[in-house]
Structure formats: C-alpha cells, structure tokens
PDB file of N, CA and C in Angstrom:
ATOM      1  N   UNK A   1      84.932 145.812-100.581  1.00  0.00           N
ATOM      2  CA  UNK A   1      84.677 146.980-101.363  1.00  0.00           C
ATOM      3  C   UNK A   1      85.916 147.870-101.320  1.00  0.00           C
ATOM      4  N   UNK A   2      86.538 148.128-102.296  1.00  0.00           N
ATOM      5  CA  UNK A   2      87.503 148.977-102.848  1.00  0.00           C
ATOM      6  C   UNK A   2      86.948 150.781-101.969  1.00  0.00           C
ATOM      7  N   UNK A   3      88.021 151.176-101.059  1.00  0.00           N
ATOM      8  CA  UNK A   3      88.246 152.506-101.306  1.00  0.00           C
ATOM      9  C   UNK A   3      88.131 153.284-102.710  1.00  0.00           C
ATOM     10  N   UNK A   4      87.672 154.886-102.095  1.00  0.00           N
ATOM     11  CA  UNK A   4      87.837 155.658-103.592  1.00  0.00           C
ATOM     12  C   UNK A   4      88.883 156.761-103.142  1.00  0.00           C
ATOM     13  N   UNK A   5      89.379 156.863-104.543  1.00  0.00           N
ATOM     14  CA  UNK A   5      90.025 157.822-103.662  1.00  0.00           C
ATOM     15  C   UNK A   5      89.847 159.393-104.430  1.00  0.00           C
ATOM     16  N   UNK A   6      89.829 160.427-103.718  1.00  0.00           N
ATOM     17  CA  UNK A   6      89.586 161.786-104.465  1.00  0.00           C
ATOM     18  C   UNK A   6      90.545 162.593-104.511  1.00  0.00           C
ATOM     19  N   UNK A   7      91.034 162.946-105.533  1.00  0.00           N
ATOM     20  CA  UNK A   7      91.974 164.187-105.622  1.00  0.00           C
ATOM     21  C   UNK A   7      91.363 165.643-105.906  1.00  0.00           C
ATOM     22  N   UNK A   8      92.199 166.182-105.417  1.00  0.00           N
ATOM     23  CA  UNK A   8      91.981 167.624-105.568  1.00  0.00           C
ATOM     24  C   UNK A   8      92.748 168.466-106.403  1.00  0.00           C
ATOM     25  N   UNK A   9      92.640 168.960-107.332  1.00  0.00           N
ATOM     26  CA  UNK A   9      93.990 170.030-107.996  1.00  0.00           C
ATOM     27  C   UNK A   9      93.569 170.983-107.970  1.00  0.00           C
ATOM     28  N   UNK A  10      94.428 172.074-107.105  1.00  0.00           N
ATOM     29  CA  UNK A  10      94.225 173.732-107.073  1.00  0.00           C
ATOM     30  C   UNK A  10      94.862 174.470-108.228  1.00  0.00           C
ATOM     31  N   UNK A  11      94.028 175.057-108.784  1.00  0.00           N
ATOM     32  CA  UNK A  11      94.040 176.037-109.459  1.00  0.00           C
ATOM     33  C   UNK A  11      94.579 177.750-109.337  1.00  0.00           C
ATOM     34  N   UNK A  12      95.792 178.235-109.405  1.00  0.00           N
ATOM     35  CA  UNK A  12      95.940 180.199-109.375  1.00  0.00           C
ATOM     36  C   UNK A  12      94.562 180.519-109.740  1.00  0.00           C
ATOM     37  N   UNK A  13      93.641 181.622-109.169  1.00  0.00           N
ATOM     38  CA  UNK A  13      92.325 182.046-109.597  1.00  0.00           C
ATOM     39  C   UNK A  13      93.178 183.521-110.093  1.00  0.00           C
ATOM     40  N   UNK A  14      92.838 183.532-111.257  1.00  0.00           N
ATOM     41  CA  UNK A  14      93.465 184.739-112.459  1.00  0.00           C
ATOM     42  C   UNK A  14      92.222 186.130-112.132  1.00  0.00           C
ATOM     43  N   UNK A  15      91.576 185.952-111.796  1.00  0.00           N
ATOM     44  CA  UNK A  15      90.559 187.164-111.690  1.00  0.00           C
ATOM     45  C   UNK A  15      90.808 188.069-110.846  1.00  0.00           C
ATOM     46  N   UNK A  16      89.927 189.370-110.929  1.00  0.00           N
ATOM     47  CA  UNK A  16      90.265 190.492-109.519  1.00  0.00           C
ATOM     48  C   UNK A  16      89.569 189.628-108.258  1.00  0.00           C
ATOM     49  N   UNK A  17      89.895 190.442-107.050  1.00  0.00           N
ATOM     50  CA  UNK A  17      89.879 189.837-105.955  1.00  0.00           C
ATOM     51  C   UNK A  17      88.971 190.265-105.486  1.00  0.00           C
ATOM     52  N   UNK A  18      87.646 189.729-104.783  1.00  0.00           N
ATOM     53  CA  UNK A  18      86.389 189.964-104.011  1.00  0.00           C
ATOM     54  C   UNK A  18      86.582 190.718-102.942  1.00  0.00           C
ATOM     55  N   UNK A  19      85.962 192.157-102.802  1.00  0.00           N
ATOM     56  CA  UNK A  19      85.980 192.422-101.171  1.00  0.00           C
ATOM     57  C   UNK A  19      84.541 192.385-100.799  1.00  0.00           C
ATOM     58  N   UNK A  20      84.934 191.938 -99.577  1.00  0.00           N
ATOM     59  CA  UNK A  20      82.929 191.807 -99.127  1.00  0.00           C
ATOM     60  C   UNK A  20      83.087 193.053 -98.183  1.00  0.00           C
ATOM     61  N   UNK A  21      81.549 193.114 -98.446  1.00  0.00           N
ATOM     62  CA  UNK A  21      81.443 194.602 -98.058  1.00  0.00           C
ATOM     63  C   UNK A  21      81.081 194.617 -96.414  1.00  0.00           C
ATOM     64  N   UNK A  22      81.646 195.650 -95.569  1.00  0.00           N
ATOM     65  CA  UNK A  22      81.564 195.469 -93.885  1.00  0.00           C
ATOM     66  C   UNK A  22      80.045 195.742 -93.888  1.00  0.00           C
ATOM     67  N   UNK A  23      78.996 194.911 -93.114  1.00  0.00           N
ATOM     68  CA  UNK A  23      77.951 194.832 -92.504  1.00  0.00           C
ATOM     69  C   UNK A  23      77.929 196.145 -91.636  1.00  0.00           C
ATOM     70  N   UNK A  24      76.790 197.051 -91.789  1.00  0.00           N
ATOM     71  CA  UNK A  24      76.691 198.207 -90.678  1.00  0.00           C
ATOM     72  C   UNK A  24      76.055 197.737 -89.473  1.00  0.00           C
ATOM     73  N   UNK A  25      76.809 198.363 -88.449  1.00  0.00           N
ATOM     74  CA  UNK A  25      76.300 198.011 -86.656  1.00  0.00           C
ATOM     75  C   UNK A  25      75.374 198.047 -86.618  1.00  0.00           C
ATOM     76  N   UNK A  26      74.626 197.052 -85.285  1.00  0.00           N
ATOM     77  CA  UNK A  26      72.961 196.701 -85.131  1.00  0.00           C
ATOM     78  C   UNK A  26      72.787 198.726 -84.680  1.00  0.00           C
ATOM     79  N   UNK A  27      73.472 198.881 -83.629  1.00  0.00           N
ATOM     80  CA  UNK A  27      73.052 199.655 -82.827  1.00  0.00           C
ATOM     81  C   UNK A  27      73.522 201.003 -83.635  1.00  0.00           C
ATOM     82  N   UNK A  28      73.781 201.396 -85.178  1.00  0.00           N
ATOM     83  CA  UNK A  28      74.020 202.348 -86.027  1.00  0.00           C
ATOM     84  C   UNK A  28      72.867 202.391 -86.505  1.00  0.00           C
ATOM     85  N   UNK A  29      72.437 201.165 -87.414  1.00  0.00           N
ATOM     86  CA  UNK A  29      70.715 201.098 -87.782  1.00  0.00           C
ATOM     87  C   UNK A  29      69.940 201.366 -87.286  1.00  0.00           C
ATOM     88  N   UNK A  30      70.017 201.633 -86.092  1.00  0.00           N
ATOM     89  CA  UNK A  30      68.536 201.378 -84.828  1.00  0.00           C
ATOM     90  C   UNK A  30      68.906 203.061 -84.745  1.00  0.00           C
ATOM     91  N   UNK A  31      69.583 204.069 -84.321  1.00  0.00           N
ATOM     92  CA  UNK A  31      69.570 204.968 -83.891  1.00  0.00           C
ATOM     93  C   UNK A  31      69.668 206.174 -85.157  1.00  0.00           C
ATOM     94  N   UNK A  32      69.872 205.305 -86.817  1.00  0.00           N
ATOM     95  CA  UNK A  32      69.792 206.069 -87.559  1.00  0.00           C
ATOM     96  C   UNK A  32      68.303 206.213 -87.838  1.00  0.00           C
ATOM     97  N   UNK A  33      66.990 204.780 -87.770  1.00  0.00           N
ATOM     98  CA  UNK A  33      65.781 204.926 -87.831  1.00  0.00           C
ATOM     99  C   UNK A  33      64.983 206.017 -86.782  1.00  0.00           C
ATOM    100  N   UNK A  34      66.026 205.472 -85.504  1.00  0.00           N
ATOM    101  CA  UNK A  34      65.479 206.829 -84.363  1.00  0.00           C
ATOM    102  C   UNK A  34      64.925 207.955 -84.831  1.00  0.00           C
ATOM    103  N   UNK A  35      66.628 208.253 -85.394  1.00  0.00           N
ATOM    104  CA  UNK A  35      66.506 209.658 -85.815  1.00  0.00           C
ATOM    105  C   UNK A  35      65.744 210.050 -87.049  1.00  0.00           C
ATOM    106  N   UNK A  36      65.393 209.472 -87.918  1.00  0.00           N
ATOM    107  CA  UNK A  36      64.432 209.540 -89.328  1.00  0.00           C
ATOM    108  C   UNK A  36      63.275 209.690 -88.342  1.00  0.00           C
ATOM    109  N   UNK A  37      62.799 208.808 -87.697  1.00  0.00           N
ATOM    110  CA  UNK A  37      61.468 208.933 -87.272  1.00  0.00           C
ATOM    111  C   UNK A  37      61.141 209.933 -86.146  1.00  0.00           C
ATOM    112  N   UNK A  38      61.698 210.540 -85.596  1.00  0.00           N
ATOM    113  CA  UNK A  38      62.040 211.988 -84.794  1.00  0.00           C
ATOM    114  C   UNK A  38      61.665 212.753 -85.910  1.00  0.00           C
ATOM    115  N   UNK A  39      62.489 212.656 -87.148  1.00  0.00           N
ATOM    116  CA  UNK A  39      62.168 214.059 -88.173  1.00  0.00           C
ATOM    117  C   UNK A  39      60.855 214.021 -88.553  1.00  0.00           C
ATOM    118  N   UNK A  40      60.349 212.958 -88.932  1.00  0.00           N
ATOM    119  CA  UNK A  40      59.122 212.720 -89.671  1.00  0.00           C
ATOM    120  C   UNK A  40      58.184 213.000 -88.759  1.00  0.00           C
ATOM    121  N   UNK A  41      58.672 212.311 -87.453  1.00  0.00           N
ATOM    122  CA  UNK A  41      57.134 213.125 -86.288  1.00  0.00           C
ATOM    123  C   UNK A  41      57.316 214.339 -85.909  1.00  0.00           C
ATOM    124  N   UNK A  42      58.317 214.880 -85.914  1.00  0.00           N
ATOM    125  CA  UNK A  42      58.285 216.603 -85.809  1.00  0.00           C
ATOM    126  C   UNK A  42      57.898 217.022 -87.417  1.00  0.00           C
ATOM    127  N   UNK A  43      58.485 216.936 -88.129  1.00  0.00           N
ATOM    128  CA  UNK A  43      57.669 217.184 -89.326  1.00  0.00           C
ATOM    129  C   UNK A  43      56.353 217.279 -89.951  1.00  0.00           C
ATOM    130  N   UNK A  44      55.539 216.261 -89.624  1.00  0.00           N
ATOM    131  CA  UNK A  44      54.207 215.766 -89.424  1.00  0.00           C
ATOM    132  C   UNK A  44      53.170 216.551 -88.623  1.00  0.00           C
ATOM    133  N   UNK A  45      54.159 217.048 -87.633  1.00  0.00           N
ATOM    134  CA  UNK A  45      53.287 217.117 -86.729  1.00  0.00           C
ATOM    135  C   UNK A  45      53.019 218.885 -86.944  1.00  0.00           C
ATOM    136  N   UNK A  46      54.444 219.587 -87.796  1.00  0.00           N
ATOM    137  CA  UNK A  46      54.348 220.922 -87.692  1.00  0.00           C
ATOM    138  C   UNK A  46      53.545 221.553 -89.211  1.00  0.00           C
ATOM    139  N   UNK A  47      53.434 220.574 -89.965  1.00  0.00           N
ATOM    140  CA  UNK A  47      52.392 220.422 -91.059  1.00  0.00           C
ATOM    141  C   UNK A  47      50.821 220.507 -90.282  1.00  0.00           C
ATOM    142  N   UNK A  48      50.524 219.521 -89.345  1.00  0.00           N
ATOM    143  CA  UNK A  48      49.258 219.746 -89.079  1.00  0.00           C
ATOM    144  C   UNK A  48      48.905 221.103 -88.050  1.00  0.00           C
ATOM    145  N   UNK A  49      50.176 221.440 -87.011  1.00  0.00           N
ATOM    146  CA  UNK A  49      50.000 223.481 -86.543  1.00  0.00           C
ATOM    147  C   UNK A  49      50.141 224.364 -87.233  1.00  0.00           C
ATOM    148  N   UNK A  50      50.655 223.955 -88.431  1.00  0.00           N
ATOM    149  CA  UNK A  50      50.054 225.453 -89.588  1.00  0.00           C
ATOM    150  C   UNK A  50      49.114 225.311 -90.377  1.00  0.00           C
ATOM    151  N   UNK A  51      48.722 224.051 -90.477  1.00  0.00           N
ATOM    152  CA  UNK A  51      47.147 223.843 -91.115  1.00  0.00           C
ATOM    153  C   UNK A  51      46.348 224.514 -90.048  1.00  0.00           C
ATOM    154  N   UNK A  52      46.286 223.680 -88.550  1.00  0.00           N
ATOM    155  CA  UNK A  52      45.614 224.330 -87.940  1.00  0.00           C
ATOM    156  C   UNK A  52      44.874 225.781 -88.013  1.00  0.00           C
ATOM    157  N   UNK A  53      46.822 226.352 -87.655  1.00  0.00           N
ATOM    158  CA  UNK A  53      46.370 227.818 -87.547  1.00  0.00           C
ATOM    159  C   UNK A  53      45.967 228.298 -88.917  1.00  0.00           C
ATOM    160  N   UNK A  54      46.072 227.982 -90.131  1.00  0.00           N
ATOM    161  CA  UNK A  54      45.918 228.477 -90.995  1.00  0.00           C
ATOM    162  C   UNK A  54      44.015 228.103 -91.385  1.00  0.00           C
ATOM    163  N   UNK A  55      43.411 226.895 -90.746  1.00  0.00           N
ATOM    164  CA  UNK A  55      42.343 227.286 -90.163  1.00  0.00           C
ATOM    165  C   UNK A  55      41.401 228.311 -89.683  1.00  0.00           C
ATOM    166  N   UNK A  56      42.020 228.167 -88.792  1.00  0.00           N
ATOM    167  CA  UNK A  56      42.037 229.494 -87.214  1.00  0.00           C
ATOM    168  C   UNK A  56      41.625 230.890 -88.080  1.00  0.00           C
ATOM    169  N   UNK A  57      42.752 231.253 -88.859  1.00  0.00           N
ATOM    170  CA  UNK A  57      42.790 232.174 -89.584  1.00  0.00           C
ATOM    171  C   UNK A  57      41.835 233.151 -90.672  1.00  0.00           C
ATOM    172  N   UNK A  58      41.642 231.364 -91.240  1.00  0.00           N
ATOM    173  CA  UNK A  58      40.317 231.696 -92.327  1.00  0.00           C
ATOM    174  C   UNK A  58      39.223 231.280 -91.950  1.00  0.00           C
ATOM    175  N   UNK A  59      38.755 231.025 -90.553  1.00  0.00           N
ATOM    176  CA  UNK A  59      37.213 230.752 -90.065  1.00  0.00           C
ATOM    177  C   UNK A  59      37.115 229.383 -90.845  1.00  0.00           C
ATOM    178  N   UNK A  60      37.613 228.569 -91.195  1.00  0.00           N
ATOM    179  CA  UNK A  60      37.478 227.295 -91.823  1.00  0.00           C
ATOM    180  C   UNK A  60      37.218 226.113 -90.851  1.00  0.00           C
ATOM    181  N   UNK A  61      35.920 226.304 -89.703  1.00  0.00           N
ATOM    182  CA  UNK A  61      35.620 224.984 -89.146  1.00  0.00           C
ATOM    183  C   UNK A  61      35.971 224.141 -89.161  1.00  0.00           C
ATOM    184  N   UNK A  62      35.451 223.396 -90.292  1.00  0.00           N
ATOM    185  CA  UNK A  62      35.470 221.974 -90.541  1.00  0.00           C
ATOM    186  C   UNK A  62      36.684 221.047 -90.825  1.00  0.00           C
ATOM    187  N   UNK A  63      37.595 222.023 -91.390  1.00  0.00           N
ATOM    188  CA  UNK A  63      39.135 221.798 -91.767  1.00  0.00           C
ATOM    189  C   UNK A  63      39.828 221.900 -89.972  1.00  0.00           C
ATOM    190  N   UNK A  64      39.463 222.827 -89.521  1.00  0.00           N
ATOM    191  CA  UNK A  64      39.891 222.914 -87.657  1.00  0.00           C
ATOM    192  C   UNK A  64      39.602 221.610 -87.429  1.00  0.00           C
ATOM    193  N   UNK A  65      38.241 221.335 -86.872  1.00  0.00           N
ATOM    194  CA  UNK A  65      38.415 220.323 -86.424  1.00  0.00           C
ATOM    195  C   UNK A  65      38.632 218.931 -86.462  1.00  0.00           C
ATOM    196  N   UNK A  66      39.021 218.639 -88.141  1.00  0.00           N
ATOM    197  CA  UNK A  66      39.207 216.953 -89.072  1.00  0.00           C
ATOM    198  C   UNK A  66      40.903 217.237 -88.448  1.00  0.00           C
ATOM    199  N   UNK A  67      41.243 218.532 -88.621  1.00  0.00           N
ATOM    200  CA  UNK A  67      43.046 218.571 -88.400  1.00  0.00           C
ATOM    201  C   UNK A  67      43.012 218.476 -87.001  1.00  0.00           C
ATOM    202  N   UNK A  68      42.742 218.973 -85.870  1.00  0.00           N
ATOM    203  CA  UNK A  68      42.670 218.984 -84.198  1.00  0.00           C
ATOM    204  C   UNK A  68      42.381 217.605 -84.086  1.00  0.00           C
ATOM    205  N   UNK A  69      41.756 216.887 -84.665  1.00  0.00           N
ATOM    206  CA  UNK A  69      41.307 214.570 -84.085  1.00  0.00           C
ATOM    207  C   UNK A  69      43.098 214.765 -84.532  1.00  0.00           C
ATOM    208  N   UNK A  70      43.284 214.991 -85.862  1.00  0.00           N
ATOM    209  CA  UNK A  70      44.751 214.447 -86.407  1.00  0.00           C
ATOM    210  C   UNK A  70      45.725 214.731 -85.316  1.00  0.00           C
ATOM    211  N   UNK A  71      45.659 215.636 -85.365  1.00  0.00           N
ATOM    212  CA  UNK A  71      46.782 216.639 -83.939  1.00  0.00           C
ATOM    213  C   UNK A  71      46.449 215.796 -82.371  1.00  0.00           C
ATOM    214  N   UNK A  72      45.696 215.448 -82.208  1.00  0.00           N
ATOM    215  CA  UNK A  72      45.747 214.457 -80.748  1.00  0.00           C
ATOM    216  C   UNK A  72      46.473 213.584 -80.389  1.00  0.00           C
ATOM    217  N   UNK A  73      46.321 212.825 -81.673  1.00  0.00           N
ATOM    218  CA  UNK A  73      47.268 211.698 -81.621  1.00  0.00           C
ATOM    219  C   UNK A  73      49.139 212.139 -81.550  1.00  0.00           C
ATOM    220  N   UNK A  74      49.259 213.418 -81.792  1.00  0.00           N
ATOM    221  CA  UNK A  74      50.533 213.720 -81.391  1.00  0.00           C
ATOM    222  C   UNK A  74      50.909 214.524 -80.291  1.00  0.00           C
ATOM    223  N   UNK A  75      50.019 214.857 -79.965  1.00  0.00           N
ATOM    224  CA  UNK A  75      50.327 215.247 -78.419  1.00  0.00           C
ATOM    225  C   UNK A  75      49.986 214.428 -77.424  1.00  0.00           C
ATOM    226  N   UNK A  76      49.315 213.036 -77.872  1.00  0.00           N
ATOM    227  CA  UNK A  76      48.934 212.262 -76.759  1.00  0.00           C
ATOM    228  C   UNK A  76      49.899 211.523 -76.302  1.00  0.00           C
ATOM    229  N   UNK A  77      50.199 210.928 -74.808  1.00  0.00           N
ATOM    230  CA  UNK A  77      51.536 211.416 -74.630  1.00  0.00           C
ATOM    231  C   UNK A  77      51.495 209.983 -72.888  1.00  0.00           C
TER     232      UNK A  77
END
C-alpha cells in the first residue's frame, strides 16, 4: 500500500487580528458576589425595619406580625 502524502500551503490571513478577551479572577467573582449579596441583605433587611416600624406606628397588627416571621430569618444568626 502506497503512502499518502499531505501538503499544507499557508496562507497571509488579510483580516483584523483577534484579541481574546482576559478571563476575570476566580477569587474577583467570588468577592464581587460577596459584596452584592451583603447589599441586598442589608437592604432587605432595612425594608422590612421600616415596614415594621411603620407598623408600630399605625397600630397595623397584622402587617407587624406577617413582617416580624420575615424579620427572623435575618436576625437569626
């Protein structure tokens, strides 16, 4: 059985030139979610102490205590 044989001919590539884009650090991602999710649970959490008090305020029971179950879960600890 006869060898084959393969050639190759390179081509100049005439087009603009690809940059690939740098991958962001594991440990940049992880501490930028940190910090999002720090805001959102302080955030969250200062939405449900002025509901509260704004409760408190207007004798609104029932709104107190559906928001105070909510509020546990962020001070539970």
């Amino acid at each position: 059985m006869k060898k084959q044989k393969v050639v190759y001919q390179l081509y100049r590539y005439a087009g603009n030139a690809i940059v690939a884009k740098k991958d962001v650090p594991f440990e940049l991602k992880l501490s930028a979610q940190l910090v999002l999710d720090e805001i959102c649970f302080n955030w969250n959490k200062w939405k449900l102490e002025s509901g509260i008090n704004h409760a408190i305020d207007t004798g609104d029971k029932e709104k107190f205590e559906q928001l105070s179950e909510e509020y546990r879960r962020y001070i539970w600890e």
